[in-house]
N, C-alpha and C. Protein backbone atom coordinates (compact mmCIF):
# COMPACT_ATOMS: atom_id res chain seq x y z
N UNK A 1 -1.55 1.91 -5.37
CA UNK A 1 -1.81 0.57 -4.92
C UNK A 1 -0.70 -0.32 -5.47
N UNK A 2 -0.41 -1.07 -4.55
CA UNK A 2 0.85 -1.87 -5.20
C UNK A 2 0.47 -3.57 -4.66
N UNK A 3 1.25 -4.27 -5.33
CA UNK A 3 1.48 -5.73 -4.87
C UNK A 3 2.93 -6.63 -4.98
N UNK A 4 3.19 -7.53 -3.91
CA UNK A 4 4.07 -8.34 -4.42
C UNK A 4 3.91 -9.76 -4.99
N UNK A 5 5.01 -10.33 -5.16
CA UNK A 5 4.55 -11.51 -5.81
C UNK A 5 5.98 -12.57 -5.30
N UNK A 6 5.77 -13.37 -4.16
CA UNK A 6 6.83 -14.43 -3.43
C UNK A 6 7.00 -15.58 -4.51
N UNK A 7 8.51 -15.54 -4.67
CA UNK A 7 8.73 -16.90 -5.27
C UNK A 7 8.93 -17.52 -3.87
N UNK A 8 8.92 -19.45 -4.78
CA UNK A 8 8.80 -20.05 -3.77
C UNK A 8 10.41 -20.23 -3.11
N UNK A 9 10.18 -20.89 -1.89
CA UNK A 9 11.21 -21.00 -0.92
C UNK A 9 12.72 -22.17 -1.89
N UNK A 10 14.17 -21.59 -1.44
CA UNK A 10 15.05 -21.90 -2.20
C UNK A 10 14.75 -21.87 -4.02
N UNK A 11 14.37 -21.20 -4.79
CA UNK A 11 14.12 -21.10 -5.93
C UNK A 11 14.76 -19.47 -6.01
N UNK A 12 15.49 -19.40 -7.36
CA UNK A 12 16.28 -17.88 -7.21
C UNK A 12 15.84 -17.10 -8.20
N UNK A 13 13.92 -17.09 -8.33
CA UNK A 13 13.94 -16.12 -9.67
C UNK A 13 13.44 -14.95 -8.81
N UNK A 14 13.52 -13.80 -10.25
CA UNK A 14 13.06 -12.77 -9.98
C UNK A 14 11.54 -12.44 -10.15
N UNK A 15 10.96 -11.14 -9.28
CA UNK A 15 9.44 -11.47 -9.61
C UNK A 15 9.55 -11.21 -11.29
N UNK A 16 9.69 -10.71 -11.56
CA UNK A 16 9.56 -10.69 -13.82
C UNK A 16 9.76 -12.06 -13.82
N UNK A 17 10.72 -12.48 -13.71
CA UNK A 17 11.03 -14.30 -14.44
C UNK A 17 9.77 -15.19 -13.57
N UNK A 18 9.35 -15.42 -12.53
CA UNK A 18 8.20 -15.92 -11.67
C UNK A 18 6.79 -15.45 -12.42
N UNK A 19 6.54 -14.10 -13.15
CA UNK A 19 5.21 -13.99 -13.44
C UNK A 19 5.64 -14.62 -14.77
N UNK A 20 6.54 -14.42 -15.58
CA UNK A 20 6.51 -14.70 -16.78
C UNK A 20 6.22 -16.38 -16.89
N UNK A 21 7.02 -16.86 -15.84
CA UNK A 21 6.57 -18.48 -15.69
C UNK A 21 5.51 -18.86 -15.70
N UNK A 22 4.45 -17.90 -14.80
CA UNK A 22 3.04 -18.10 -14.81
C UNK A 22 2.23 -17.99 -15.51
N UNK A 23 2.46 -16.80 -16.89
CA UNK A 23 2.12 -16.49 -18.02
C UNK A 23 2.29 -17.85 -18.61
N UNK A 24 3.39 -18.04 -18.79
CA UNK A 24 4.04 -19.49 -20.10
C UNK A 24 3.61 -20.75 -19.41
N UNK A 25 3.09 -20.93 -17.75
CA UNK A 25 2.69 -22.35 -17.59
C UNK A 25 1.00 -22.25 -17.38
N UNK A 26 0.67 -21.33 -17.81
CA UNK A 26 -1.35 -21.18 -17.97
C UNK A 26 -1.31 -21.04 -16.60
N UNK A 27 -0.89 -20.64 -14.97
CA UNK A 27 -1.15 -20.33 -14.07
C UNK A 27 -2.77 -19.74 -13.15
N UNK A 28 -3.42 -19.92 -12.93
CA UNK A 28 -4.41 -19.32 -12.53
C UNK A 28 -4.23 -19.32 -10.86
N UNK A 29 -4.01 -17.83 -10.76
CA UNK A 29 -3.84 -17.32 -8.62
C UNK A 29 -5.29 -17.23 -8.44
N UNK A 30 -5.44 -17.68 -7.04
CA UNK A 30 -7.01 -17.04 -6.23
C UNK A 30 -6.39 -16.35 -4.78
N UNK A 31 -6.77 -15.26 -4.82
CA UNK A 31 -6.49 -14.22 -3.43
C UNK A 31 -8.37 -14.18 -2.94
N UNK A 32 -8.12 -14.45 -1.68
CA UNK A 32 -9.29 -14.23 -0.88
C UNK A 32 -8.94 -13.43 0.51
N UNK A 33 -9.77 -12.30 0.68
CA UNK A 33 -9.37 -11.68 1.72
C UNK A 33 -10.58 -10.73 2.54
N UNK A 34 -10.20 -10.02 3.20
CA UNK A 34 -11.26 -9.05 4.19
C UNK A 34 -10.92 -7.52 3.30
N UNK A 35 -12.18 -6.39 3.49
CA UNK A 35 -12.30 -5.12 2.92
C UNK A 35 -12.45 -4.50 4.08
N UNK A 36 -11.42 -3.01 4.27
CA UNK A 36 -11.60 -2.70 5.97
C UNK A 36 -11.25 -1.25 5.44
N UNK A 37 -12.08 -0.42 5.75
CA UNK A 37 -11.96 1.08 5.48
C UNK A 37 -13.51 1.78 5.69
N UNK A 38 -12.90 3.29 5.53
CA UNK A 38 -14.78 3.69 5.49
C UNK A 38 -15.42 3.86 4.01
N UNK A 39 -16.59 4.38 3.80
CA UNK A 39 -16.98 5.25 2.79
C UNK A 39 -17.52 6.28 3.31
N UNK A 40 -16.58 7.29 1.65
CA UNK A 40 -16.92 8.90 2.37
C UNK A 40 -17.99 9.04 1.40
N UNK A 41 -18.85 9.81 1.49
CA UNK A 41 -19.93 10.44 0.48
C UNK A 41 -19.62 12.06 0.53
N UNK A 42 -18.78 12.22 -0.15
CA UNK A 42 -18.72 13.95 -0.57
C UNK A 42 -20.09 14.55 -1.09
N UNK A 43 -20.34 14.03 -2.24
CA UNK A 43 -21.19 14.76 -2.51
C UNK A 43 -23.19 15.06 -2.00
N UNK A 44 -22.99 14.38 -1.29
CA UNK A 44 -24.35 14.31 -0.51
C UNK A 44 -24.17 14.85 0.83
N UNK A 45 -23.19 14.93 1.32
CA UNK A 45 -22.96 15.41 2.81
C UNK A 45 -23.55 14.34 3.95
N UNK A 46 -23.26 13.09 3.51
CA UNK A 46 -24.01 12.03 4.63
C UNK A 46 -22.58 11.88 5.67
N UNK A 47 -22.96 11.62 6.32
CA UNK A 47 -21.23 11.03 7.22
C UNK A 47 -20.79 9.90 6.45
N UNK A 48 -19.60 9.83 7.25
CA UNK A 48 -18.94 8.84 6.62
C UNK A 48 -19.08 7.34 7.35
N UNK A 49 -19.38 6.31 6.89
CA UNK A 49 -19.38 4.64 7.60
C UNK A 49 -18.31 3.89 6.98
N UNK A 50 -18.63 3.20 8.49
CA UNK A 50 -17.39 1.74 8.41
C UNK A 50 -17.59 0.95 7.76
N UNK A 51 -16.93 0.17 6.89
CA UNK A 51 -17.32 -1.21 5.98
C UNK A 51 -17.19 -2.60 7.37
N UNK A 52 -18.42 -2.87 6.72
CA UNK A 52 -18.54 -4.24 7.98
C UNK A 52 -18.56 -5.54 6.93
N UNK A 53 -18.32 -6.39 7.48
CA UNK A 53 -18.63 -7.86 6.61
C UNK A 53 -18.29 -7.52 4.92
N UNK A 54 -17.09 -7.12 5.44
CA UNK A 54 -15.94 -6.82 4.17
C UNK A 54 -15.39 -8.06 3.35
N UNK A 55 -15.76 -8.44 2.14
CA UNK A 55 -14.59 -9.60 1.65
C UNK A 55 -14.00 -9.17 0.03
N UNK A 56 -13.34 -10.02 -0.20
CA UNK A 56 -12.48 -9.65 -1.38
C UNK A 56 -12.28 -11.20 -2.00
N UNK A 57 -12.98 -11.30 -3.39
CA UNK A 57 -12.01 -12.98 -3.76
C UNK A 57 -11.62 -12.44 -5.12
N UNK A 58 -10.42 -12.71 -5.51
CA UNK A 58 -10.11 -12.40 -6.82
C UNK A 58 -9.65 -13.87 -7.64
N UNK A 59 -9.71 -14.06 -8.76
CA UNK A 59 -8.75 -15.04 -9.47
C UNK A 59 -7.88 -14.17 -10.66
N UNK A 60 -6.41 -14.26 -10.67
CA UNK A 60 -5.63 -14.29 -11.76
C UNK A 60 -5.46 -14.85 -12.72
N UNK A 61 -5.47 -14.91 -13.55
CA UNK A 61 -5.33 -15.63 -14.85
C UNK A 61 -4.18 -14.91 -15.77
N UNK A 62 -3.07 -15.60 -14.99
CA UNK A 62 -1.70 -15.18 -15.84
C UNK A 62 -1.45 -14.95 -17.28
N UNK A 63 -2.00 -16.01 -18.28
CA UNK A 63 -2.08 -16.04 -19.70
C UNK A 63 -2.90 -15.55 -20.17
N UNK A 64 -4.03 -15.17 -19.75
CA UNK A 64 -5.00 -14.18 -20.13
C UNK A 64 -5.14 -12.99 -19.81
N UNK A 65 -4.18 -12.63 -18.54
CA UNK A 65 -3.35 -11.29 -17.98
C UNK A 65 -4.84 -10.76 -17.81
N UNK A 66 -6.05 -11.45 -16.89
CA UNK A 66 -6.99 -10.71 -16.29
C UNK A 66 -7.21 -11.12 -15.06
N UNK A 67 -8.20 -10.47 -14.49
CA UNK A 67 -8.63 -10.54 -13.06
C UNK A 67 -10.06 -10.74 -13.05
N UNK A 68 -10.72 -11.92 -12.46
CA UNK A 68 -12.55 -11.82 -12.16
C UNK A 68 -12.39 -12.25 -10.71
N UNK A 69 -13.55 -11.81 -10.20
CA UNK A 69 -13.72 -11.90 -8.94
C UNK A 69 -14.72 -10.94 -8.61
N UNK A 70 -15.06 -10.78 -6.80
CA UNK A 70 -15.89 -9.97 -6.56
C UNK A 70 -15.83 -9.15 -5.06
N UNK A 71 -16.07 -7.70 -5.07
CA UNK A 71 -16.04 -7.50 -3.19
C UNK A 71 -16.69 -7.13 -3.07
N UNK A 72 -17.39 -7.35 -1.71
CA UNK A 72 -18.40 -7.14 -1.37
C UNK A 72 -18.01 -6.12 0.04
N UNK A 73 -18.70 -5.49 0.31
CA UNK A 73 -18.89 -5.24 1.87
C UNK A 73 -20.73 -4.26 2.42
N UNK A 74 -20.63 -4.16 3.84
CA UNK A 74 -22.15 -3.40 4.05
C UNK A 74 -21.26 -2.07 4.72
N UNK A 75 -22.00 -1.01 4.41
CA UNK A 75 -21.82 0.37 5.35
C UNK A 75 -22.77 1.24 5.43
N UNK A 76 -23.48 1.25 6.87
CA UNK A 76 -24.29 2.63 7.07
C UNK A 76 -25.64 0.87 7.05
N UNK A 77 -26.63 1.45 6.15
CA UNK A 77 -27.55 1.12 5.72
C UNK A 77 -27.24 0.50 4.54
N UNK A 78 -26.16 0.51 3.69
CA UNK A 78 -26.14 -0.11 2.33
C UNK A 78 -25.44 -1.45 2.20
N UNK A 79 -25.76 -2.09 1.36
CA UNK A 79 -24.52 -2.99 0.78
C UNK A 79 -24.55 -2.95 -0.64
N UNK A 80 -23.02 -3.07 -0.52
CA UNK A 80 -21.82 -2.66 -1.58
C UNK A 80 -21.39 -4.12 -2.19
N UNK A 81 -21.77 -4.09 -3.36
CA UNK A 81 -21.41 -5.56 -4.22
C UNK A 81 -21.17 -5.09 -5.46
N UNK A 82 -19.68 -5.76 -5.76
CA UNK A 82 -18.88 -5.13 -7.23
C UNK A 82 -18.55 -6.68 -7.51
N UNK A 83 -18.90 -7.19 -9.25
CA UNK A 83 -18.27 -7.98 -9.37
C UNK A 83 -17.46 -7.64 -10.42
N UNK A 84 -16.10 -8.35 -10.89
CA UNK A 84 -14.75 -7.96 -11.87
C UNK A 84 -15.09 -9.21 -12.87
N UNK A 85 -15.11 -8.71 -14.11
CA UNK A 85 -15.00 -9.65 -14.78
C UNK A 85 -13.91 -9.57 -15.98
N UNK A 86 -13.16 -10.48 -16.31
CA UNK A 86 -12.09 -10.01 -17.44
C UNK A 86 -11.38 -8.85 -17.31
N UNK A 87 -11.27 -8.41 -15.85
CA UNK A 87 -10.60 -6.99 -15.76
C UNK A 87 -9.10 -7.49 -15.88
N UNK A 88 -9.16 -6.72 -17.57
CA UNK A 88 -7.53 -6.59 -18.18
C UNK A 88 -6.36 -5.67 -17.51
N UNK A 89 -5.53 -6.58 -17.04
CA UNK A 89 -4.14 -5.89 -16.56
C UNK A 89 -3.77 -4.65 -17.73
């Protein structure tokens, strides 16, 4: 799993010098997005379902170098709710 990280437009840092900025100016990112894949169940032998009403919100917290947030999605009959808390980089 990977990510990038855009500096802003005419500004010439690199992503290291851009996160480190964000570290040293208390920065806090929020990513909000959609969850789109299946779930497999190996070990039960159920089929596999689509994730429906998929979301994703995270917040960064540069100086505290964690992640909280939460995703949710439904598949089959279930719903799937994870929340992140203080998850250390």
């Amino acid at each position: 799993m990977g990510a990038w990280i855009k500096a802003n437009e005419g500004v010439n840092q690199t992503p290291n010098e851009l996160i480190e900025s964000y570290i040293q100016n208390s920065v806090i990112a929020s990513y909000s997005g959609e969850v789109l894949g299946t779930v497999h169940y190996p070990l039960d032998g159920k089929p596999n379902d689509l994730m429906k009403n998929g979301e994703i919100n995270l917040n960064f917290d540069f100086a505290k170098n964690s992640i909280d947030g939460a995703v949710n999605f439904d598949a089959g009959n279930d719903a799937w709710k994870t929340s992140l808390t203080n998850l250390a980089q």
